[in-house]
C-alpha atoms as a PDB file:
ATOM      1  CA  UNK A   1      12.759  10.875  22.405  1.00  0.00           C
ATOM      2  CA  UNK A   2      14.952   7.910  22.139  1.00  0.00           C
ATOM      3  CA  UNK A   3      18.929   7.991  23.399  1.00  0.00           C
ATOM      4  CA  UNK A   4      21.179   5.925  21.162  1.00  0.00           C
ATOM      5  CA  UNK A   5      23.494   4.066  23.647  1.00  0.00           C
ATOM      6  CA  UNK A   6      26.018   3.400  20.580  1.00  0.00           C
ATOM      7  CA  UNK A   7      29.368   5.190  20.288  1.00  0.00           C
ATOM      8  CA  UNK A   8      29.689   7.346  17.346  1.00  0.00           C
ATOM      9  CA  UNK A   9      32.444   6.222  15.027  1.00  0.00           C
ATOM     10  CA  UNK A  10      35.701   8.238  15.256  1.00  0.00           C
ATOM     11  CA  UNK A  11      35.578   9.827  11.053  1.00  0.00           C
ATOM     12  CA  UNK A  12      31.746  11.043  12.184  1.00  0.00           C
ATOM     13  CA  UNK A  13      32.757  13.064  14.961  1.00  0.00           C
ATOM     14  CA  UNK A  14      35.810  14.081  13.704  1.00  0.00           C
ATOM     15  CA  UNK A  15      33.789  15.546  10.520  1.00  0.00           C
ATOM     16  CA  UNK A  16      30.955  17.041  12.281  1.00  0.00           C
ATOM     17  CA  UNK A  17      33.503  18.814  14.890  1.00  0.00           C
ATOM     18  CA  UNK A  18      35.896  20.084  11.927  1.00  0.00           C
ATOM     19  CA  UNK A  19      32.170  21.278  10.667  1.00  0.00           C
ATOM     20  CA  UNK A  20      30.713  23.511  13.426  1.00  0.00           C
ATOM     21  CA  UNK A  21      34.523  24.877  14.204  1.00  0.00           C
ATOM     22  CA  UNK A  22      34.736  25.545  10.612  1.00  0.00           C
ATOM     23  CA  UNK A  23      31.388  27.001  10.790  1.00  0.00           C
ATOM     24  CA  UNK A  24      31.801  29.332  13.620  1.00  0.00           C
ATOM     25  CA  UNK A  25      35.261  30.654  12.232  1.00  0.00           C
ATOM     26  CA  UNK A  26      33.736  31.571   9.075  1.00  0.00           C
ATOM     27  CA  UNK A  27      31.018  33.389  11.175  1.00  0.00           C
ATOM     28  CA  UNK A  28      33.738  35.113  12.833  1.00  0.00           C
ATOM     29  CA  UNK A  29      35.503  36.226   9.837  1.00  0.00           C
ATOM     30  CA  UNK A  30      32.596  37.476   8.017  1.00  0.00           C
ATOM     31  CA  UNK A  31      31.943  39.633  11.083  1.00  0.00           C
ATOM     32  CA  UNK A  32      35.364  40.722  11.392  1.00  0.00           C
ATOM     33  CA  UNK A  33      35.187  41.367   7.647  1.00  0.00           C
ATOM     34  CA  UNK A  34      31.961  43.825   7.808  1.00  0.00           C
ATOM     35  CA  UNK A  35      33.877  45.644  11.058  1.00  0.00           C
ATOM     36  CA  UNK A  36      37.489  45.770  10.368  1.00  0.00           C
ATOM     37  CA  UNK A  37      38.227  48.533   8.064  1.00  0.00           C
ATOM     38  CA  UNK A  38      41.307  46.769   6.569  1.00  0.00           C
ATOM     39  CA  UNK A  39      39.122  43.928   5.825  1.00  0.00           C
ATOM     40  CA  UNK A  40      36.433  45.404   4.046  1.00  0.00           C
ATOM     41  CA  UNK A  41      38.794  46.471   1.447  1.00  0.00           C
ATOM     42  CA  UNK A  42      39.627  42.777   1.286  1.00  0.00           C
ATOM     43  CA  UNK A  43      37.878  41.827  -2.356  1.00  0.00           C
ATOM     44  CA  UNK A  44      35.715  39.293  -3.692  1.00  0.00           C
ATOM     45  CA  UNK A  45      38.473  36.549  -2.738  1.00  0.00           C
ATOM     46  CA  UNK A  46      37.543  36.802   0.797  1.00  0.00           C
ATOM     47  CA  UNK A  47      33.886  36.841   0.439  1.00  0.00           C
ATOM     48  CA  UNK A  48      34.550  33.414  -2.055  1.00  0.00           C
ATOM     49  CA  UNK A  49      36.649  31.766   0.633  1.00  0.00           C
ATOM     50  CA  UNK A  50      34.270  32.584   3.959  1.00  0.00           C
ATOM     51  CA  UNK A  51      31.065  31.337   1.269  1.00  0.00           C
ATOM     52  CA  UNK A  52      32.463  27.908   0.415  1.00  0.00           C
ATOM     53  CA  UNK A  53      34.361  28.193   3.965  1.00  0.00           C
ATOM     54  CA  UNK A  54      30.707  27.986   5.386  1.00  0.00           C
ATOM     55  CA  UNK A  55      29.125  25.671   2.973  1.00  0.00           C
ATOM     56  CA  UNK A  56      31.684  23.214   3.149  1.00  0.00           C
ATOM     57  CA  UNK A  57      31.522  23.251   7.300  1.00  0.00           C
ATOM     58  CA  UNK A  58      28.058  22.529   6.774  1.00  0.00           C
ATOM     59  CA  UNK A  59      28.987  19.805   4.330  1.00  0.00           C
ATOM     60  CA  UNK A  60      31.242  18.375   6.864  1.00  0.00           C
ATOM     61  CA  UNK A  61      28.735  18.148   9.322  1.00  0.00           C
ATOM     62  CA  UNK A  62      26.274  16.060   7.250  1.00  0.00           C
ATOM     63  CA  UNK A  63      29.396  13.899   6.021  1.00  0.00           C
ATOM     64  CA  UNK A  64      29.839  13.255   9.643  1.00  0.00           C
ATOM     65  CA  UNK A  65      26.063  12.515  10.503  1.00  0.00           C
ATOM     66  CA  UNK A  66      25.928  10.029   7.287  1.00  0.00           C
ATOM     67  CA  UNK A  67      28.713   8.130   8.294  1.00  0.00           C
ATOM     68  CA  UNK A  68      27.352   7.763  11.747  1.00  0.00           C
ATOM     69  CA  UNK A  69      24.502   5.844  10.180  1.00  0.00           C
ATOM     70  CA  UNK A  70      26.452   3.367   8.004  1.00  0.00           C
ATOM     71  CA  UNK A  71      30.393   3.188   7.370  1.00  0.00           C
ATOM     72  CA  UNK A  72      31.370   3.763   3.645  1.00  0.00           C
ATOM     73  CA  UNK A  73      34.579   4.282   1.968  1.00  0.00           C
ATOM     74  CA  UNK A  74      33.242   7.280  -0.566  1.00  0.00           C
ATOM     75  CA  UNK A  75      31.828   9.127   2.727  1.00  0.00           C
ATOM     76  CA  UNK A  76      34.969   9.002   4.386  1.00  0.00           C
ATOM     77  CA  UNK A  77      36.749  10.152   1.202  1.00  0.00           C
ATOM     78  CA  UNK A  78      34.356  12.985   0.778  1.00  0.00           C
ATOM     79  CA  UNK A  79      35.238  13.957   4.432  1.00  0.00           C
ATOM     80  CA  UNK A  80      38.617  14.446   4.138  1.00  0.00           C
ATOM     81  CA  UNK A  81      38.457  15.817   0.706  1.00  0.00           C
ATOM     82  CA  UNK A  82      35.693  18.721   2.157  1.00  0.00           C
ATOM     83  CA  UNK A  83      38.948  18.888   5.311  1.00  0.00           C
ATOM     84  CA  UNK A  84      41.650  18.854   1.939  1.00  0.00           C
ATOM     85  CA  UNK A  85      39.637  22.004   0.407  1.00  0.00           C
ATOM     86  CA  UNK A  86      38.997  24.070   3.314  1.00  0.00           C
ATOM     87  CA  UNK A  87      43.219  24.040   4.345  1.00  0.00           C
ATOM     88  CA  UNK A  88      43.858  24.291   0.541  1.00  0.00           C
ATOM     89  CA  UNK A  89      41.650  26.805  -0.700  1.00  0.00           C
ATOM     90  CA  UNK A  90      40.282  28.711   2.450  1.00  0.00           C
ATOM     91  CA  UNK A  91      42.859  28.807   4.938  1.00  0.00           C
ATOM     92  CA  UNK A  92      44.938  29.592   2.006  1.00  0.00           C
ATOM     93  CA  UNK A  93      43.255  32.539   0.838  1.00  0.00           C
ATOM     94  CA  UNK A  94      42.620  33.841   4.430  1.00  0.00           C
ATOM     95  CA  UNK A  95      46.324  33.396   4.934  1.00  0.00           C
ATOM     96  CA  UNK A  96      46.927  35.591   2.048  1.00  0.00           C
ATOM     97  CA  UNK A  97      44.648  38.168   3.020  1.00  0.00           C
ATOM     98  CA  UNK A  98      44.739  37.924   7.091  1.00  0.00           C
ATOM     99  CA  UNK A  99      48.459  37.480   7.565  1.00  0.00           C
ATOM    100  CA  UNK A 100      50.238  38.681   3.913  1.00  0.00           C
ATOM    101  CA  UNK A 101      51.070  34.899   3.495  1.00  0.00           C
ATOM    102  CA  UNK A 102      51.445  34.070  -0.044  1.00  0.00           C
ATOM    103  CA  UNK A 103      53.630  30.841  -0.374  1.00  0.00           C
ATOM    104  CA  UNK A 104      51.017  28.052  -1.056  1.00  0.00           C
ATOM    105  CA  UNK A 105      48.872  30.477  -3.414  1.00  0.00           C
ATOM    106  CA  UNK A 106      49.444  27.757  -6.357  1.00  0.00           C
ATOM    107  CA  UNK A 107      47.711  25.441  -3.841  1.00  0.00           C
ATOM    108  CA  UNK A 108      44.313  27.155  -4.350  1.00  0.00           C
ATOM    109  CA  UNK A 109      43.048  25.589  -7.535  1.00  0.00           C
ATOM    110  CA  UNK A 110      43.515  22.537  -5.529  1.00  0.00           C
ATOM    111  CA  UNK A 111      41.757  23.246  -3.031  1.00  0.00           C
ATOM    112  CA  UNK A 112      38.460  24.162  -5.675  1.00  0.00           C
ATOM    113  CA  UNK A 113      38.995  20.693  -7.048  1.00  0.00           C
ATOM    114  CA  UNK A 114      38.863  18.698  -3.714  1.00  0.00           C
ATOM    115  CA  UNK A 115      35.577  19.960  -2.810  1.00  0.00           C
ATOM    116  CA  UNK A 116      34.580  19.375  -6.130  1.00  0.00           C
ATOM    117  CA  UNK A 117      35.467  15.714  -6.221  1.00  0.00           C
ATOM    118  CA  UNK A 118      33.936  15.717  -2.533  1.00  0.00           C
ATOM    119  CA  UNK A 119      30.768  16.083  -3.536  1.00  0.00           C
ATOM    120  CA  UNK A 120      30.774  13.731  -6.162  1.00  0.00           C
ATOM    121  CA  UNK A 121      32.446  11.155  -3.879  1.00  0.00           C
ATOM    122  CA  UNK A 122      29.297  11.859  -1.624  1.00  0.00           C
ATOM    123  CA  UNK A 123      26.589  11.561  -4.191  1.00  0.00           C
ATOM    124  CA  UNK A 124      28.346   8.437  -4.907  1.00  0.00           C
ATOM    125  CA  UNK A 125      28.557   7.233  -1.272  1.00  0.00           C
ATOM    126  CA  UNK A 126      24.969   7.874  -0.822  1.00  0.00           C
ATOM    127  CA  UNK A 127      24.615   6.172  -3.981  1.00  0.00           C
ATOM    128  CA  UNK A 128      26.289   3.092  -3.035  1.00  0.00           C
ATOM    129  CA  UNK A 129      25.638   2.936   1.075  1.00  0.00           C
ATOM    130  CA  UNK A 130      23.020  -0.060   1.368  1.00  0.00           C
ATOM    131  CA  UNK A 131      20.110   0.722   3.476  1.00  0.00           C
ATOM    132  CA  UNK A 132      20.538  -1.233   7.239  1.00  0.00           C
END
């Protein structure tokens, strides 16, 4: 097994720690949701949110792992667009639902669209990342 003596860039740790929290909150919630009555009745917008709640933690976490490798400005825009759509459209909705917060519910939509440009932005960063 080899150690790598280098430091891991500050994005790539960032990312992959936003990940696995985001991860294990989502684990949390879903739990909480399958226990707590008042969250069962919750509805299909909850189930949506903890879903692409957990897929984009995962997400995150390879972001983070790529740009460890080799620095490029489409990873690092994927990153914080994944980080963009989990406040917009998941912490939204679990505002909503959790705490009766309803303020930034316009925000949602936007939410859906940064982790849809965030994966483009990383097929395009893979894309264009030269080999080292």
């Amino acid at each position: 097994m080899f150690v790598d003596a280098s430091p891991m860039p500050l994005p790539s740790r960032f990312f992959i720690v936003v990940g696995a929290l985001s991860a294990a909150l989502s684990v949390a919630l879903s739990a909480a949701a399958a226990h707590v009555p008042a969250l069962q009745q919750a509805g299909p917008s909850f189930t949506a949110s903890l879903d692409q709640q957990q897929l984009h933690a995962l997400g995150l976490v390879l972001v983070g792992v790529l740009l460890a490798r080799r620095h490029n400005g489409w990873l690092l825009a994927s990153g914080w667009l994944m980080v963009a759509g989990l406040l917009l459209f998941c912490l939204n909705i679990d505002a909503r639902i959790l705490w009766g917060f309803d303020g930034a519910r316009a925000l949602v939509p936007w939410g859906g669209s940064a982790f849809i440009v965030s994966w483009l932005a990383l097929a395009v960063g893979v894309l264009t990342t030269k080999r080292a």
